[in-house]
PDB file of N, CA and C in Angstrom:
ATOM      1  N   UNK A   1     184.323  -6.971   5.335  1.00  0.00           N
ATOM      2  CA  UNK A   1     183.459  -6.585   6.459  1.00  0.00           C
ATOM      3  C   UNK A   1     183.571  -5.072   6.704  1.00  0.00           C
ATOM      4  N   UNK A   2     182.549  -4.515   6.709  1.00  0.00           N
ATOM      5  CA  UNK A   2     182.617  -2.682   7.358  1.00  0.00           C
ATOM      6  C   UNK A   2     182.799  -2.802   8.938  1.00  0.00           C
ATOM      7  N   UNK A   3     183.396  -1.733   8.832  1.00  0.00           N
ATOM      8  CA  UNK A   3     184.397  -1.214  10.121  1.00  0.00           C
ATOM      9  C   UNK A   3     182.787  -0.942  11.027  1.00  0.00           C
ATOM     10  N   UNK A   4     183.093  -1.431  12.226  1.00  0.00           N
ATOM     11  CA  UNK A   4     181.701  -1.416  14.067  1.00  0.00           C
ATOM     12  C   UNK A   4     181.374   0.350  13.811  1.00  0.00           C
ATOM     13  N   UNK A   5     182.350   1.390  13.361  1.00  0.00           N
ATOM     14  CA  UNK A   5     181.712   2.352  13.493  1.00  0.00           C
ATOM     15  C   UNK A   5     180.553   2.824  12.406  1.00  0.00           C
ATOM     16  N   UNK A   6     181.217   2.262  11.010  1.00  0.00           N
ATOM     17  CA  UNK A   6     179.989   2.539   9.903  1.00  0.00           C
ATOM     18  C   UNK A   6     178.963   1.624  10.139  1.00  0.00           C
ATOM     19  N   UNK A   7     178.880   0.603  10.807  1.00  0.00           N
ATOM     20  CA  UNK A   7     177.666   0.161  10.768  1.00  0.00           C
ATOM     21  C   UNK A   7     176.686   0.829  11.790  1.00  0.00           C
ATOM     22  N   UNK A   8     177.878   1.150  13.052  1.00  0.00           N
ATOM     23  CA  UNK A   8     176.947   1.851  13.806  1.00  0.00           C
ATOM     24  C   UNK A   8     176.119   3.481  13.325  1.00  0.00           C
ATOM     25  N   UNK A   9     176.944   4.167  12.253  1.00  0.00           N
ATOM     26  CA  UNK A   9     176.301   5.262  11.851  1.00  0.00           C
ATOM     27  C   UNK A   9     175.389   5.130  10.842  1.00  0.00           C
ATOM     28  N   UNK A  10     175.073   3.942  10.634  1.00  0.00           N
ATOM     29  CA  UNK A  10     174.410   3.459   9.832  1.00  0.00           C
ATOM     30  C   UNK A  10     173.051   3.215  10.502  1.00  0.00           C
ATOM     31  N   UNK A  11     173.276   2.684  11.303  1.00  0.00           N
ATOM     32  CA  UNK A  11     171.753   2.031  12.355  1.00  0.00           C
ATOM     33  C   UNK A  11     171.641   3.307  12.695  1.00  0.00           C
ATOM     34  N   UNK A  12     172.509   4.263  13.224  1.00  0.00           N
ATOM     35  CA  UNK A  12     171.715   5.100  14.138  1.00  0.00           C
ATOM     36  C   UNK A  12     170.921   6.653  13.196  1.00  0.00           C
ATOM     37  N   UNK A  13     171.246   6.386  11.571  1.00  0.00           N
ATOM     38  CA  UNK A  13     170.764   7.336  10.363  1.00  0.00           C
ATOM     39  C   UNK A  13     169.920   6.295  10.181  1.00  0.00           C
ATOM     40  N   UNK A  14     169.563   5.156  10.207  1.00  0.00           N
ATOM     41  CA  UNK A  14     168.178   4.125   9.803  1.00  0.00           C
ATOM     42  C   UNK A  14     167.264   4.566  10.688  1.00  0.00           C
ATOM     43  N   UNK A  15     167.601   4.814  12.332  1.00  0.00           N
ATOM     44  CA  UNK A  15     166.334   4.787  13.437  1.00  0.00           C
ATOM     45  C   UNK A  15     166.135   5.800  13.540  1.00  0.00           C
ATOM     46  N   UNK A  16     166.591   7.313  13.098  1.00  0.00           N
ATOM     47  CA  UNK A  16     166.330   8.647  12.942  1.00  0.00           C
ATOM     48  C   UNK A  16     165.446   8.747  11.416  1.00  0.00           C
ATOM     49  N   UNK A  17     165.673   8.516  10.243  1.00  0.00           N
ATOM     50  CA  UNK A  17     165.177   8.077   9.237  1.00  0.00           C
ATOM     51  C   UNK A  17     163.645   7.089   9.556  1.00  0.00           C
ATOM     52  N   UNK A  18     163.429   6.328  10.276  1.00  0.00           N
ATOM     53  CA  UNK A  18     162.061   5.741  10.395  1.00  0.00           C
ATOM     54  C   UNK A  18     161.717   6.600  11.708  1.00  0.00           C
ATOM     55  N   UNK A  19     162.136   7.305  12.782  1.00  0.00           N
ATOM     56  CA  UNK A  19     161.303   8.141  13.410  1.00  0.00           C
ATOM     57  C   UNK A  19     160.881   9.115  12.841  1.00  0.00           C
ATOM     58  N   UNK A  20     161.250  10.004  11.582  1.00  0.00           N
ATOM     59  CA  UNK A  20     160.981  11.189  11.506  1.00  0.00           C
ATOM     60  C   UNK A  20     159.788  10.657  10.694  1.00  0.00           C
ATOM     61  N   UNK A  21     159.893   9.704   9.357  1.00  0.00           N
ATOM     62  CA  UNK A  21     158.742   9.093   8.874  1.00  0.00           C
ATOM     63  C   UNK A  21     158.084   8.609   9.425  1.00  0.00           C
ATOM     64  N   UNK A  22     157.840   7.941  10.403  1.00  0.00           N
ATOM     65  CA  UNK A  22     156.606   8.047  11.021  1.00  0.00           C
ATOM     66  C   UNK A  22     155.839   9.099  11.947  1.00  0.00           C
ATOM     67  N   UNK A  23     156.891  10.057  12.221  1.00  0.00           N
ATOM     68  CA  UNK A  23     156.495  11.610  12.712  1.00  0.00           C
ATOM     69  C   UNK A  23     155.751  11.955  11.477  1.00  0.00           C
ATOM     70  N   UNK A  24     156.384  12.923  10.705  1.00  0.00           N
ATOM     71  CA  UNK A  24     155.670  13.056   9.556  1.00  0.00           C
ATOM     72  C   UNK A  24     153.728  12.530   9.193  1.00  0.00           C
ATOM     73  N   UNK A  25     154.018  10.620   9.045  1.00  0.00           N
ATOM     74  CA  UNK A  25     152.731   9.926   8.615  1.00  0.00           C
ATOM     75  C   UNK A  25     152.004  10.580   9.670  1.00  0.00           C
ATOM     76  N   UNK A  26     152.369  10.055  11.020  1.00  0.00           N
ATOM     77  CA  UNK A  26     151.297  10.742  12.162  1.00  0.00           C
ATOM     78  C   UNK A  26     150.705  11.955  11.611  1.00  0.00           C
ATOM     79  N   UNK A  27     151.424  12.990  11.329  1.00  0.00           N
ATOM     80  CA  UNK A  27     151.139  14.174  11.271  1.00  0.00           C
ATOM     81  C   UNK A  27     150.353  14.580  10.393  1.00  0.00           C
ATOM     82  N   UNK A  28     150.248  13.610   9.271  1.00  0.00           N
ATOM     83  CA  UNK A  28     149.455  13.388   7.912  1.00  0.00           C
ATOM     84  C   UNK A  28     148.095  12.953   8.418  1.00  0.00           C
ATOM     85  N   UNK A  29     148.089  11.828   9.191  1.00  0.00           N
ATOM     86  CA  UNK A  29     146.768  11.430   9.374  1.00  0.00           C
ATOM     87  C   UNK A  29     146.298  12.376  10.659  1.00  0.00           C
ATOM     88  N   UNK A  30     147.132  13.054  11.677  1.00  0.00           N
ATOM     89  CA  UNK A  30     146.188  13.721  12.101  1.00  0.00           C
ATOM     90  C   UNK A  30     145.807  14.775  11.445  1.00  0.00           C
ATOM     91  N   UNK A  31     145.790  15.599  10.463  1.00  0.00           N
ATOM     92  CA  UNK A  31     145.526  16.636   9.703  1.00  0.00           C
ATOM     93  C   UNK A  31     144.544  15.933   8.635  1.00  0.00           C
ATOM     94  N   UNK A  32     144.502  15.229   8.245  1.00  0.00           N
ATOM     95  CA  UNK A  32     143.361  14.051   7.223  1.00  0.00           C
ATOM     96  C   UNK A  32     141.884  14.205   8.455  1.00  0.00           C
ATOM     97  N   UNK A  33     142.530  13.601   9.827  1.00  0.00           N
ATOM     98  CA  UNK A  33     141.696  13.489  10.901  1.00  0.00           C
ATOM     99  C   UNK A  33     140.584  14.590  10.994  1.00  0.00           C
ATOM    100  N   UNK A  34     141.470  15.936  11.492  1.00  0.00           N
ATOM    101  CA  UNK A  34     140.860  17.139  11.329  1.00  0.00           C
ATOM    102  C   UNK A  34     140.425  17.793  10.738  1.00  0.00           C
ATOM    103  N   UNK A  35     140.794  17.963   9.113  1.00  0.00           N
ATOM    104  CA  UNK A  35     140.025  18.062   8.036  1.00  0.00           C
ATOM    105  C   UNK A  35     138.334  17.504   7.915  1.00  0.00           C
ATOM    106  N   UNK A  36     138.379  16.091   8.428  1.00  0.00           N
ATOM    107  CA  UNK A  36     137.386  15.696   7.872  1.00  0.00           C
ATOM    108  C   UNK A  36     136.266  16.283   8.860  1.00  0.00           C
ATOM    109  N   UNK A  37     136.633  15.800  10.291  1.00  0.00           N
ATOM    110  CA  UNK A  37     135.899  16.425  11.461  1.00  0.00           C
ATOM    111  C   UNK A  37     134.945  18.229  10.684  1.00  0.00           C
ATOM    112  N   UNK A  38     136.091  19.005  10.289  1.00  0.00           N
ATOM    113  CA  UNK A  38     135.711  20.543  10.151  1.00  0.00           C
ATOM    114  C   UNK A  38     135.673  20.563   8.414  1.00  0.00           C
ATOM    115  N   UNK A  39     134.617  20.255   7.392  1.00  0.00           N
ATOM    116  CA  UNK A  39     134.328  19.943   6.385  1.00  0.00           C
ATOM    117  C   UNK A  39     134.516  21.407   5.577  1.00  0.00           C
TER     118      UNK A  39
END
């Protein structure tokens, strides 16, 4: 069994890791968004 603290630095590098990727995607589709708007 892993030790309560590696799992916890584990979850808390997983939920920083899927916020920044979905920061990022956002940031992709709003720039896709605006692109298309200004041709």
């Amino acid at each position: 069994m892993f030790p309560a603290g590696v799992i916890a630095v584990l979850v808390i590098v997983g939920v920083i890791a899927i916020s920044m990727f979905s920061y990022f995607t956002n940031k992709k589709l709003k720039a896709r968004k605006s692109k298309h708007a200004r041709p």
